[in-house]
PDB file of N, CA and C in Angstrom:
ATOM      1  N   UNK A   1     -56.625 -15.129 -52.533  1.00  0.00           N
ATOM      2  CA  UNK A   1     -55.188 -15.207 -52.700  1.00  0.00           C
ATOM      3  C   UNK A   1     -54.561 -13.980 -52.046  1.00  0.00           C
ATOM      4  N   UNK A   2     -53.490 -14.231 -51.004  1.00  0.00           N
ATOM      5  CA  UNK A   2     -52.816 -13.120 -50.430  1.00  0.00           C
ATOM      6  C   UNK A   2     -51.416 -12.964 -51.210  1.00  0.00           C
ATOM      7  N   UNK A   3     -51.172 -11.944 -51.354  1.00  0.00           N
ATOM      8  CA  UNK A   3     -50.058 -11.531 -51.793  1.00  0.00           C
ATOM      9  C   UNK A   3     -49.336 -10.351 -51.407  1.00  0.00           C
ATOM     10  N   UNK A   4     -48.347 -10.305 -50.653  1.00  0.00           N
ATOM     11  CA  UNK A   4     -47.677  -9.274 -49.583  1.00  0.00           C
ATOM     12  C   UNK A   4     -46.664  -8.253 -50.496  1.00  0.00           C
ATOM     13  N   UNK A   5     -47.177  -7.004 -50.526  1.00  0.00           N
ATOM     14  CA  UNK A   5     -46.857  -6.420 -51.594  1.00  0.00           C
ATOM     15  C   UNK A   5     -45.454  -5.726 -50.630  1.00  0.00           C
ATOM     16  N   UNK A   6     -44.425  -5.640 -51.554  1.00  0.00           N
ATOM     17  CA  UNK A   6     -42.957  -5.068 -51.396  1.00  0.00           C
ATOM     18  C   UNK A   6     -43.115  -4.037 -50.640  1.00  0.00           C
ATOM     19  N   UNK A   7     -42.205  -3.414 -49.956  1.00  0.00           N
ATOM     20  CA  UNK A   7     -42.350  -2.083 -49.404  1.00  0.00           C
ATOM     21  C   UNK A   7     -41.416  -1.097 -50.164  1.00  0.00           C
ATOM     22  N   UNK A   8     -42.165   0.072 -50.417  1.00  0.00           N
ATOM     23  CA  UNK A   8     -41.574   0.968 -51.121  1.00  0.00           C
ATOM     24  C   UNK A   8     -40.794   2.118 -50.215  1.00  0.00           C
ATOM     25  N   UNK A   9     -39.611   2.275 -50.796  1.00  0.00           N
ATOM     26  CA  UNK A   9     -38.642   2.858 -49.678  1.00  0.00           C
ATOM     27  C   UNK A   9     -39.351   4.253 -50.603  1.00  0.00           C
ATOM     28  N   UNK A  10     -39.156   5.807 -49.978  1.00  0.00           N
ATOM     29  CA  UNK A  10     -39.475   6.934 -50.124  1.00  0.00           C
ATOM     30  C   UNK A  10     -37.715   7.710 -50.451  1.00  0.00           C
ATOM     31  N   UNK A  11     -38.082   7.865 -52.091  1.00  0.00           N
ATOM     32  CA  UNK A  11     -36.485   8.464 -52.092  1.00  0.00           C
ATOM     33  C   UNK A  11     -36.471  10.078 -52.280  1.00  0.00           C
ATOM     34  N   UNK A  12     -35.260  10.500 -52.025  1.00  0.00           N
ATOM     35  CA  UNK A  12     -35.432  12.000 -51.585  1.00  0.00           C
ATOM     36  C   UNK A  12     -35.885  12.554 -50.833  1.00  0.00           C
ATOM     37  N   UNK A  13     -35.669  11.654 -49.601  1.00  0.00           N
ATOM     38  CA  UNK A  13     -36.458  12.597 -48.816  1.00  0.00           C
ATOM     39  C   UNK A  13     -35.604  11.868 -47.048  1.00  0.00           C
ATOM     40  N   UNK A  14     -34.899  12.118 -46.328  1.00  0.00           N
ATOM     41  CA  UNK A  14     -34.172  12.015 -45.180  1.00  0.00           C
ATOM     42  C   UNK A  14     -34.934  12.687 -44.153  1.00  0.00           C
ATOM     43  N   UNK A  15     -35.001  11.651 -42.571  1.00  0.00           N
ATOM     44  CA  UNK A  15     -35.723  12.234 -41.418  1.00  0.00           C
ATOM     45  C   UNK A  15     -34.432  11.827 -40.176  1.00  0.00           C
ATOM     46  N   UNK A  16     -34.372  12.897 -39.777  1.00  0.00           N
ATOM     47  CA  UNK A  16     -32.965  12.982 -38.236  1.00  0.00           C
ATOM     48  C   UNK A  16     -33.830  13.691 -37.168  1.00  0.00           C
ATOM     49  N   UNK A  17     -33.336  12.583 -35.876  1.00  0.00           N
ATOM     50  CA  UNK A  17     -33.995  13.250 -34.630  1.00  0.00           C
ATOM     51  C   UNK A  17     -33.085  14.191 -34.240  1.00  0.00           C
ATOM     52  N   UNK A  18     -33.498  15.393 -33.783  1.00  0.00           N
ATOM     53  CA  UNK A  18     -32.837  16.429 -33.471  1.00  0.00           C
ATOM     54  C   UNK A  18     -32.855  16.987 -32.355  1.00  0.00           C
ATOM     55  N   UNK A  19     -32.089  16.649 -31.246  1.00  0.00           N
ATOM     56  CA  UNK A  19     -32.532  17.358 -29.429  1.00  0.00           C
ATOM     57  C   UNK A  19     -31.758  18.531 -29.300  1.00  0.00           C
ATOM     58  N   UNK A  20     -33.010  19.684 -29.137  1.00  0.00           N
ATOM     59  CA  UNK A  20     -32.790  20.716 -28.821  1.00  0.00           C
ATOM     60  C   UNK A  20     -33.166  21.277 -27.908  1.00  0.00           C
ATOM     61  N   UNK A  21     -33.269  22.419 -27.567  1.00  0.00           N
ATOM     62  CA  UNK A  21     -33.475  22.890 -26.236  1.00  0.00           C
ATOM     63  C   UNK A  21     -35.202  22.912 -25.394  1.00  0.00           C
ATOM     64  N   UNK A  22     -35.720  22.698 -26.489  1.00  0.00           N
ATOM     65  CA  UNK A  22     -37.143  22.500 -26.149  1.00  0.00           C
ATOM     66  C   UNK A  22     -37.485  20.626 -26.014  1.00  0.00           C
ATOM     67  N   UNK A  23     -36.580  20.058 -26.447  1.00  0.00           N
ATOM     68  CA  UNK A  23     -36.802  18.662 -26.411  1.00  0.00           C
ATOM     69  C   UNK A  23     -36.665  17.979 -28.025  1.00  0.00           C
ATOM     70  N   UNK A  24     -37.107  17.070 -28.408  1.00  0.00           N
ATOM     71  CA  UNK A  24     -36.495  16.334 -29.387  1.00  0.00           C
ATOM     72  C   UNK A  24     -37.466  16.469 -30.552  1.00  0.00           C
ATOM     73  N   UNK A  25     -36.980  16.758 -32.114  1.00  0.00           N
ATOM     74  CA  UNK A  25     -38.251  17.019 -32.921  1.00  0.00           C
ATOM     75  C   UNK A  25     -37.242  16.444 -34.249  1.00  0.00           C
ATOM     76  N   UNK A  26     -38.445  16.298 -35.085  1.00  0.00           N
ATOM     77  CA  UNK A  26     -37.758  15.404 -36.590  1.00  0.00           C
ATOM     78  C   UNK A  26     -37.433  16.655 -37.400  1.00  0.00           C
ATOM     79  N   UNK A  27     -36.038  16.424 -37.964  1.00  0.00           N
ATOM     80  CA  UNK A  27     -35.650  17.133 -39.258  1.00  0.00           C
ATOM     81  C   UNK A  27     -36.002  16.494 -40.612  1.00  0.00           C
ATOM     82  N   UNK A  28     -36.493  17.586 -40.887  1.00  0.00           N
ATOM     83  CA  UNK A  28     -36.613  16.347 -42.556  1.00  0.00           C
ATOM     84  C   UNK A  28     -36.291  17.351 -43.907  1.00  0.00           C
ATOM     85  N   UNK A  29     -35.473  16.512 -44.638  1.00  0.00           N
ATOM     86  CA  UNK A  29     -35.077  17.426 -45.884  1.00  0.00           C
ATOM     87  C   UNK A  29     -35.663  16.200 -46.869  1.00  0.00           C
ATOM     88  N   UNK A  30     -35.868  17.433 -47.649  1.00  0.00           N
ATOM     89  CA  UNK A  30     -36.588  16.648 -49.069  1.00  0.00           C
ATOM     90  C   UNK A  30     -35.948  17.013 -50.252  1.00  0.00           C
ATOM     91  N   UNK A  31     -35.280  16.538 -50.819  1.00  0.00           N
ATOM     92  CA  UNK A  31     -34.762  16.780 -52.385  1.00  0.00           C
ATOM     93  C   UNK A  31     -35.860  16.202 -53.574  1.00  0.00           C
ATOM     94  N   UNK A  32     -36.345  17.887 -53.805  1.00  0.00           N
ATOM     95  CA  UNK A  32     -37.649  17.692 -54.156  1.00  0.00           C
ATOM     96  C   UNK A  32     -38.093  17.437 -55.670  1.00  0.00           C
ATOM     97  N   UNK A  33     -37.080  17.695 -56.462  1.00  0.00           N
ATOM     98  CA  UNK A  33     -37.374  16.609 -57.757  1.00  0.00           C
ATOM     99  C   UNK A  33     -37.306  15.024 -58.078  1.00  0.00           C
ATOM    100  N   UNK A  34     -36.469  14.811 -57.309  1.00  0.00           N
ATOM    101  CA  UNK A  34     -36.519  13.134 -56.637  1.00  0.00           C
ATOM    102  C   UNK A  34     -37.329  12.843 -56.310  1.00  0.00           C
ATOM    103  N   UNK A  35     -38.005  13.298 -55.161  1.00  0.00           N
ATOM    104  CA  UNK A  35     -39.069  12.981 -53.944  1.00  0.00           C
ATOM    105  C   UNK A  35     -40.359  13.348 -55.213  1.00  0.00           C
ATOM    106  N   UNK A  36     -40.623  14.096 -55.738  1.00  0.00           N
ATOM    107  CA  UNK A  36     -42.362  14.068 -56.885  1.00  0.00           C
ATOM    108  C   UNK A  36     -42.006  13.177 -57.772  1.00  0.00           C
ATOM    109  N   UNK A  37     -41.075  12.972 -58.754  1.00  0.00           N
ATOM    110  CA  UNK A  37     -40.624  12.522 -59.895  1.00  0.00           C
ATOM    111  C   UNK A  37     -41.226  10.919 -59.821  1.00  0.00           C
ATOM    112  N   UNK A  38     -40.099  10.604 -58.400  1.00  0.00           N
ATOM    113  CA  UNK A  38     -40.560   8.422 -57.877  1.00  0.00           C
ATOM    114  C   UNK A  38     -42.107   8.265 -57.209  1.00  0.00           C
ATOM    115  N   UNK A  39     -42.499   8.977 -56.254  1.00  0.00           N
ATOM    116  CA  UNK A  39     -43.431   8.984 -55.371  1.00  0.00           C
ATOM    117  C   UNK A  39     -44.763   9.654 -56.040  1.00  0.00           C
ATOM    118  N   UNK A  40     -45.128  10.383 -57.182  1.00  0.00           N
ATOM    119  CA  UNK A  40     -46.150  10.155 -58.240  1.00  0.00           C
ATOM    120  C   UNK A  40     -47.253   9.492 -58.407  1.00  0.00           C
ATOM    121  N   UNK A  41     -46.484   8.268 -58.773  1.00  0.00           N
ATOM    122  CA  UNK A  41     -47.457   7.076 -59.056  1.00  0.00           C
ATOM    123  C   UNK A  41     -47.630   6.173 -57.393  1.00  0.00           C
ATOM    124  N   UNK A  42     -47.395   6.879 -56.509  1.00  0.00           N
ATOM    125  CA  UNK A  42     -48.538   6.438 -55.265  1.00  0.00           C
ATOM    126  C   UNK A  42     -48.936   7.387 -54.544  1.00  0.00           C
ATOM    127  N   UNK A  43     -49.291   8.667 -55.186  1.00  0.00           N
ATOM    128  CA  UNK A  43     -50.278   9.658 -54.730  1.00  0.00           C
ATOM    129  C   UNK A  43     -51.966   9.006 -55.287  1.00  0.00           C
ATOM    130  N   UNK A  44     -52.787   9.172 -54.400  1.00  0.00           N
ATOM    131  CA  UNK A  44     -53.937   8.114 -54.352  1.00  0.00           C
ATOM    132  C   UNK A  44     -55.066   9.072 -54.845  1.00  0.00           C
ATOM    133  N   UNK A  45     -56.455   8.586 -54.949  1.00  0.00           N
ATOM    134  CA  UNK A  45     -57.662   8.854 -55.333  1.00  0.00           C
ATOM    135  C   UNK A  45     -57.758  10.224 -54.734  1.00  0.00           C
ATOM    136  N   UNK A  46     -57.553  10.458 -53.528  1.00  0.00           N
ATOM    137  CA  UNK A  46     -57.869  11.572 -53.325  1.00  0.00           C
ATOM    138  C   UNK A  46     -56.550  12.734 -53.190  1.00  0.00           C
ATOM    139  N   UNK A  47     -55.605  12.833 -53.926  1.00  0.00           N
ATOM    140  CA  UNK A  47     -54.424  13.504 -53.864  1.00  0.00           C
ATOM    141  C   UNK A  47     -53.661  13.006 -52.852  1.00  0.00           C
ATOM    142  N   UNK A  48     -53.422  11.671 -51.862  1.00  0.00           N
ATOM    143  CA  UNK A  48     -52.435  12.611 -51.008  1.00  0.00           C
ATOM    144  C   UNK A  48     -51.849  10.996 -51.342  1.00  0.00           C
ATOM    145  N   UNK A  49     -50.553  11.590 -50.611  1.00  0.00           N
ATOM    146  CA  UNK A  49     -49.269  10.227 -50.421  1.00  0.00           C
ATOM    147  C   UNK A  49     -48.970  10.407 -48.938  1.00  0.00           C
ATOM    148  N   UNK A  50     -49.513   9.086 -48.624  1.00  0.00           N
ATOM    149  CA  UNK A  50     -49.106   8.566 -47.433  1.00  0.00           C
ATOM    150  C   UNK A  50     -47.960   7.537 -47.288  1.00  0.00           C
ATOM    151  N   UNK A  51     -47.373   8.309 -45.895  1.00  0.00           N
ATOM    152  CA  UNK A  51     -46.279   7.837 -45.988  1.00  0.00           C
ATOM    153  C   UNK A  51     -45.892   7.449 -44.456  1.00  0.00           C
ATOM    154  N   UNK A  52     -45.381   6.546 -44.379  1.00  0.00           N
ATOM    155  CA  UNK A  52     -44.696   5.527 -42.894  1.00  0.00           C
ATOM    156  C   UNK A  52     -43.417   5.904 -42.531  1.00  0.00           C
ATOM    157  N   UNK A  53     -43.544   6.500 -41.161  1.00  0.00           N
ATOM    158  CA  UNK A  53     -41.769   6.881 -40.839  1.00  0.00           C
ATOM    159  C   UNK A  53     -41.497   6.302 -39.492  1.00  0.00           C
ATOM    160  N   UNK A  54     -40.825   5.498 -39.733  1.00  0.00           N
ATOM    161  CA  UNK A  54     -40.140   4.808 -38.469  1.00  0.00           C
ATOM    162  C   UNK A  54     -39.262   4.764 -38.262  1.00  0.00           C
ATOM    163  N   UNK A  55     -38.856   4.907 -36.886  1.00  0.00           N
ATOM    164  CA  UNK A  55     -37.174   4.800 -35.762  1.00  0.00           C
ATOM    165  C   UNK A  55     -36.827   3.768 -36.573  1.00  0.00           C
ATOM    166  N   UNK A  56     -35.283   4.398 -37.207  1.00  0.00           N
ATOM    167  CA  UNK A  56     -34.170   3.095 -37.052  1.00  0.00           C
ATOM    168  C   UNK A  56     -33.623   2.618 -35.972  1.00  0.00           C
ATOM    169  N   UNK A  57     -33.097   1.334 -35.844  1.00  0.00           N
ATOM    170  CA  UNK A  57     -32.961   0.832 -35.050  1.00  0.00           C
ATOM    171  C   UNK A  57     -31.679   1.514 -34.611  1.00  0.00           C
ATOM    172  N   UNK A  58     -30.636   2.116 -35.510  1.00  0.00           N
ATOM    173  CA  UNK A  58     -29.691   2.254 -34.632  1.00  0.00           C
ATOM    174  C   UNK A  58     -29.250   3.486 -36.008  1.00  0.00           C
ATOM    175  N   UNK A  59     -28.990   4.577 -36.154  1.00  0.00           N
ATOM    176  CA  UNK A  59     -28.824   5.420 -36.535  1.00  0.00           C
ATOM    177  C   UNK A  59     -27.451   5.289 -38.213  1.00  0.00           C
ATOM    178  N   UNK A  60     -27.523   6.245 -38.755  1.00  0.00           N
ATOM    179  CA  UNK A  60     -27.245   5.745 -40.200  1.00  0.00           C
ATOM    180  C   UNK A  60     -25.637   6.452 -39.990  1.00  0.00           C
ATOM    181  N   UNK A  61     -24.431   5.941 -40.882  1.00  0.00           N
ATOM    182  CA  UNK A  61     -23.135   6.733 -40.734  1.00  0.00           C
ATOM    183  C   UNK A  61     -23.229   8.757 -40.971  1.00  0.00           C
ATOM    184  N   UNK A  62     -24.273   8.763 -41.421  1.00  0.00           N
ATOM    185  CA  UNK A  62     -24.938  10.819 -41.585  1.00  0.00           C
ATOM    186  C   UNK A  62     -25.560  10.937 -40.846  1.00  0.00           C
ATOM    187  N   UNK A  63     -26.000  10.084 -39.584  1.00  0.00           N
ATOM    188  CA  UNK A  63     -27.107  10.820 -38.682  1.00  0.00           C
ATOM    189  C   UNK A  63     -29.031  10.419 -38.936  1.00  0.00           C
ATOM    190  N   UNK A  64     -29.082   9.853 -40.019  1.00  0.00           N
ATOM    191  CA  UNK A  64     -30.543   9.580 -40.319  1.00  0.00           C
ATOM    192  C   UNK A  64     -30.919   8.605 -39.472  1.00  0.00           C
ATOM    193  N   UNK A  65     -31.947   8.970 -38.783  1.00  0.00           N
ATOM    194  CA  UNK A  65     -32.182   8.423 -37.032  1.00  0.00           C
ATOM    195  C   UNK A  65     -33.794   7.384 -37.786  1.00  0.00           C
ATOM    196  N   UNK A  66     -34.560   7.712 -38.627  1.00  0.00           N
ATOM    197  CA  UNK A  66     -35.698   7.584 -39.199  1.00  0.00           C
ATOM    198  C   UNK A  66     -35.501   7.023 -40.643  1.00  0.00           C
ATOM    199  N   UNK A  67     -36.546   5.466 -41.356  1.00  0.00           N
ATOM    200  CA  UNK A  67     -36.544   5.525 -42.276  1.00  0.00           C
ATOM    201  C   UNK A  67     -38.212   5.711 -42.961  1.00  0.00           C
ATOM    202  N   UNK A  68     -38.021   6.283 -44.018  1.00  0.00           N
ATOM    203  CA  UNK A  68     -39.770   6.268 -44.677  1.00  0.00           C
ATOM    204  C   UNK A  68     -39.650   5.600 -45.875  1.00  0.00           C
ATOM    205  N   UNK A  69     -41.304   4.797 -45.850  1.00  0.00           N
ATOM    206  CA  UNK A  69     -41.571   4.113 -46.733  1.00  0.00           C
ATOM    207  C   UNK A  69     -43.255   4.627 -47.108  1.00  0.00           C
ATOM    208  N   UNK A  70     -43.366   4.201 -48.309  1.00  0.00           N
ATOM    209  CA  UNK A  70     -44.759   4.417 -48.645  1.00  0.00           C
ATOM    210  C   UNK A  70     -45.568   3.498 -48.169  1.00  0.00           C
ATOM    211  N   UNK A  71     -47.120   4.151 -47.398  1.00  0.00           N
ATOM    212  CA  UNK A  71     -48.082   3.782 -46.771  1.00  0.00           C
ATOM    213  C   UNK A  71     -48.951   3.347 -47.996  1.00  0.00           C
ATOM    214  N   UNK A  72     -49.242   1.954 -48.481  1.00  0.00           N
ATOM    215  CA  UNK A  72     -49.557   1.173 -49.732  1.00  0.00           C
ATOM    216  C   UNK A  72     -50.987   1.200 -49.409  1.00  0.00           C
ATOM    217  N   UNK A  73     -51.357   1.421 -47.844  1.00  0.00           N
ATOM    218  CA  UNK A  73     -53.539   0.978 -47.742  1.00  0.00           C
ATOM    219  C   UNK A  73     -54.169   1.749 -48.614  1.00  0.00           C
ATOM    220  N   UNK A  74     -54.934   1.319 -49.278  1.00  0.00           N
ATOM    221  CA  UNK A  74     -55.981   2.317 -49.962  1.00  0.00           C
ATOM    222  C   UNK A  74     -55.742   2.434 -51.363  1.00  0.00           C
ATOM    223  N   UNK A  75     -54.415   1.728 -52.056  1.00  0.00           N
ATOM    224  CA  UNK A  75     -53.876   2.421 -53.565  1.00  0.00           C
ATOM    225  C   UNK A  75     -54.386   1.744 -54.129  1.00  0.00           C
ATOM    226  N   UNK A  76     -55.019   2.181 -55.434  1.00  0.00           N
ATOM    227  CA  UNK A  76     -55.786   1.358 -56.287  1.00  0.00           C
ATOM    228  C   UNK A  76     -54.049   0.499 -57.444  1.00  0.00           C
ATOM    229  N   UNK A  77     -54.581  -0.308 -58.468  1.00  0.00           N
ATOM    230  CA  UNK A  77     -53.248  -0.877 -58.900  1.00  0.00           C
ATOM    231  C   UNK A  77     -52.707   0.446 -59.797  1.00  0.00           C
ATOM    232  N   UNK A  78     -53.262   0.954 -60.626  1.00  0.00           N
ATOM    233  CA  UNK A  78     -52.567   2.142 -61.485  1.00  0.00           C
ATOM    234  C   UNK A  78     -51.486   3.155 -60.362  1.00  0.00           C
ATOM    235  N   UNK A  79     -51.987   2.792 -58.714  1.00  0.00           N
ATOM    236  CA  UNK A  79     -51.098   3.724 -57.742  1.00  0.00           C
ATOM    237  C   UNK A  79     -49.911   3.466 -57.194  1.00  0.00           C
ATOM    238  N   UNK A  80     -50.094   1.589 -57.528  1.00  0.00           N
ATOM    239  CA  UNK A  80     -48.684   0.691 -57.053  1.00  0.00           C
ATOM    240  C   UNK A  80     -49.284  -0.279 -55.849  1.00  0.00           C
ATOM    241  N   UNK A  81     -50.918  -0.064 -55.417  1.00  0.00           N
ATOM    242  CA  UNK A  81     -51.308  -1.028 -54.609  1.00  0.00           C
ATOM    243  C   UNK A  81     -50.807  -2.966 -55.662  1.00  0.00           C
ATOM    244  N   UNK A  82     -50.236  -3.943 -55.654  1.00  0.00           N
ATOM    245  CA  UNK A  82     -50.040  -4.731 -55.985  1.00  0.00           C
ATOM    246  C   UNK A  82     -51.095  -6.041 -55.626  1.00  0.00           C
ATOM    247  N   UNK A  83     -51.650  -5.366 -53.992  1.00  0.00           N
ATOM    248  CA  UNK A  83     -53.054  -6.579 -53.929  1.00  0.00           C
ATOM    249  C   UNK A  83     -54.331  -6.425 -54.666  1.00  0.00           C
ATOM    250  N   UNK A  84     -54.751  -5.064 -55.015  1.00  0.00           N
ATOM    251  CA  UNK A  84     -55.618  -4.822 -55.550  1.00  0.00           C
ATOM    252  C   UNK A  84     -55.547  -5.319 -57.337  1.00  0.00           C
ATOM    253  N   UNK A  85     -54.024  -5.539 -57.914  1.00  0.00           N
ATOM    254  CA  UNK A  85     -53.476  -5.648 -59.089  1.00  0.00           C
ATOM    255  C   UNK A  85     -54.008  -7.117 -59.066  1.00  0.00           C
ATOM    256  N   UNK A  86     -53.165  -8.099 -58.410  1.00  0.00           N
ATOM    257  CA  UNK A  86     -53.362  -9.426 -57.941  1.00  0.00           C
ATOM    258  C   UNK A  86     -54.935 -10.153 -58.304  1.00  0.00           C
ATOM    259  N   UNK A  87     -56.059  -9.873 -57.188  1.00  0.00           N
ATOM    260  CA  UNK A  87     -57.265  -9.903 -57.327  1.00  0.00           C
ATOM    261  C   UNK A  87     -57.584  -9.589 -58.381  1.00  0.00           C
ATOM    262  N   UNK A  88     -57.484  -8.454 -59.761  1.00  0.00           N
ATOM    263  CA  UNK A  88     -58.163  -8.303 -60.730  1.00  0.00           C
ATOM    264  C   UNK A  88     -57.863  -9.230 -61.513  1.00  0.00           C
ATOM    265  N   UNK A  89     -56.166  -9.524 -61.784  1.00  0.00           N
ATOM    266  CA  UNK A  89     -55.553 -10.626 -62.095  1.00  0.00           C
ATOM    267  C   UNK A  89     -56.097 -11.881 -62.617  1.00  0.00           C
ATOM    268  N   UNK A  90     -56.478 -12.263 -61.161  1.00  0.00           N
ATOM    269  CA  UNK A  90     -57.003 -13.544 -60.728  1.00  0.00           C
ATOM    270  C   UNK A  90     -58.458 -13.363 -61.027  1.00  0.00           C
ATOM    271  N   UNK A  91     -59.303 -11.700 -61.329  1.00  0.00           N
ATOM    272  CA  UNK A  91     -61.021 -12.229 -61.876  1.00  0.00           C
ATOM    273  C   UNK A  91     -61.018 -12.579 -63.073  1.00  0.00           C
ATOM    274  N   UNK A  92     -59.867 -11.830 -64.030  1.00  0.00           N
ATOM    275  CA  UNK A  92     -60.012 -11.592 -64.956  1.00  0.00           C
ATOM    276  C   UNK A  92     -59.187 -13.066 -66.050  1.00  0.00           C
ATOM    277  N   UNK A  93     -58.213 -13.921 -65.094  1.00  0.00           N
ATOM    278  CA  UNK A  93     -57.702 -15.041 -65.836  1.00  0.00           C
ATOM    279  C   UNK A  93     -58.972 -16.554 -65.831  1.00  0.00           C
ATOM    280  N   UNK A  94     -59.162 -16.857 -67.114  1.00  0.00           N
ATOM    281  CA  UNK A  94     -59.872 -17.321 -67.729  1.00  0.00           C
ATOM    282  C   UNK A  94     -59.117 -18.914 -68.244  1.00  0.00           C
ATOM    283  N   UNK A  95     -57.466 -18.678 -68.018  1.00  0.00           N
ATOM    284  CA  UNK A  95     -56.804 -19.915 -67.708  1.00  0.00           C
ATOM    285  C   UNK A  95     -55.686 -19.699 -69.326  1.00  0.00           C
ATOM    286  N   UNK A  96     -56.585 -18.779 -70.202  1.00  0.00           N
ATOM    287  CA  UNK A  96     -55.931 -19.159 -71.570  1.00  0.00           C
ATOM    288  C   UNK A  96     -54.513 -18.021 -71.465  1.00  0.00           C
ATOM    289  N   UNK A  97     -53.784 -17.627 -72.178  1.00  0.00           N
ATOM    290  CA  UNK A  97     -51.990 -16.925 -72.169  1.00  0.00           C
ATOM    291  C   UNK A  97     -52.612 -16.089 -73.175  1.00  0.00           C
TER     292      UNK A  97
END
């Protein structure tokens, strides 16, 4: 059974492309009790939180050129992986409520 787990947007935390005189590099601010507080419970087995940052398509009314979302491969279900949740789900239903 496949089941396409949601994408988790990354809050507190903003990425802007920035061209400067050396050429173009990411700004990123983190408002950092936000950003540990939500993002917690998908820090993985081995400490880290991975995370996906991709070009917006067309830039935000503040300038946020980049959005991030949490990188879900690898999370067990207690981390917010939802396929790994799914599958146990499904070993463990026996049919009865």
């Amino acid at each position: 059974m496949s089941h396409k787990t949601e994408k988790v947007w990354v809050d507190g935390m903003f990425v802007k492309e920035v061209i400067g005189k050396w050429g173009s590099f990411l700004s990123v601010g983190i408002k950092f009790d936000e950003f540990v507080e939500k993002m917690r419970e998908y820090v993985n087995d081995n400490g880290y939180l991975n995370i996906n940052i991709n070009e917006r398509r067309t830039p935000s009314e503040t300038g946020i050129t980049h959005s991030v979302s949490v990188n879900m491969f690898g999370l067990d279900k207690q981390s917010g992986d939802l396929e790994d949740a799914y599958k146990k789900a499904d070993e463990d239903d026996d049919g009865w409520e």
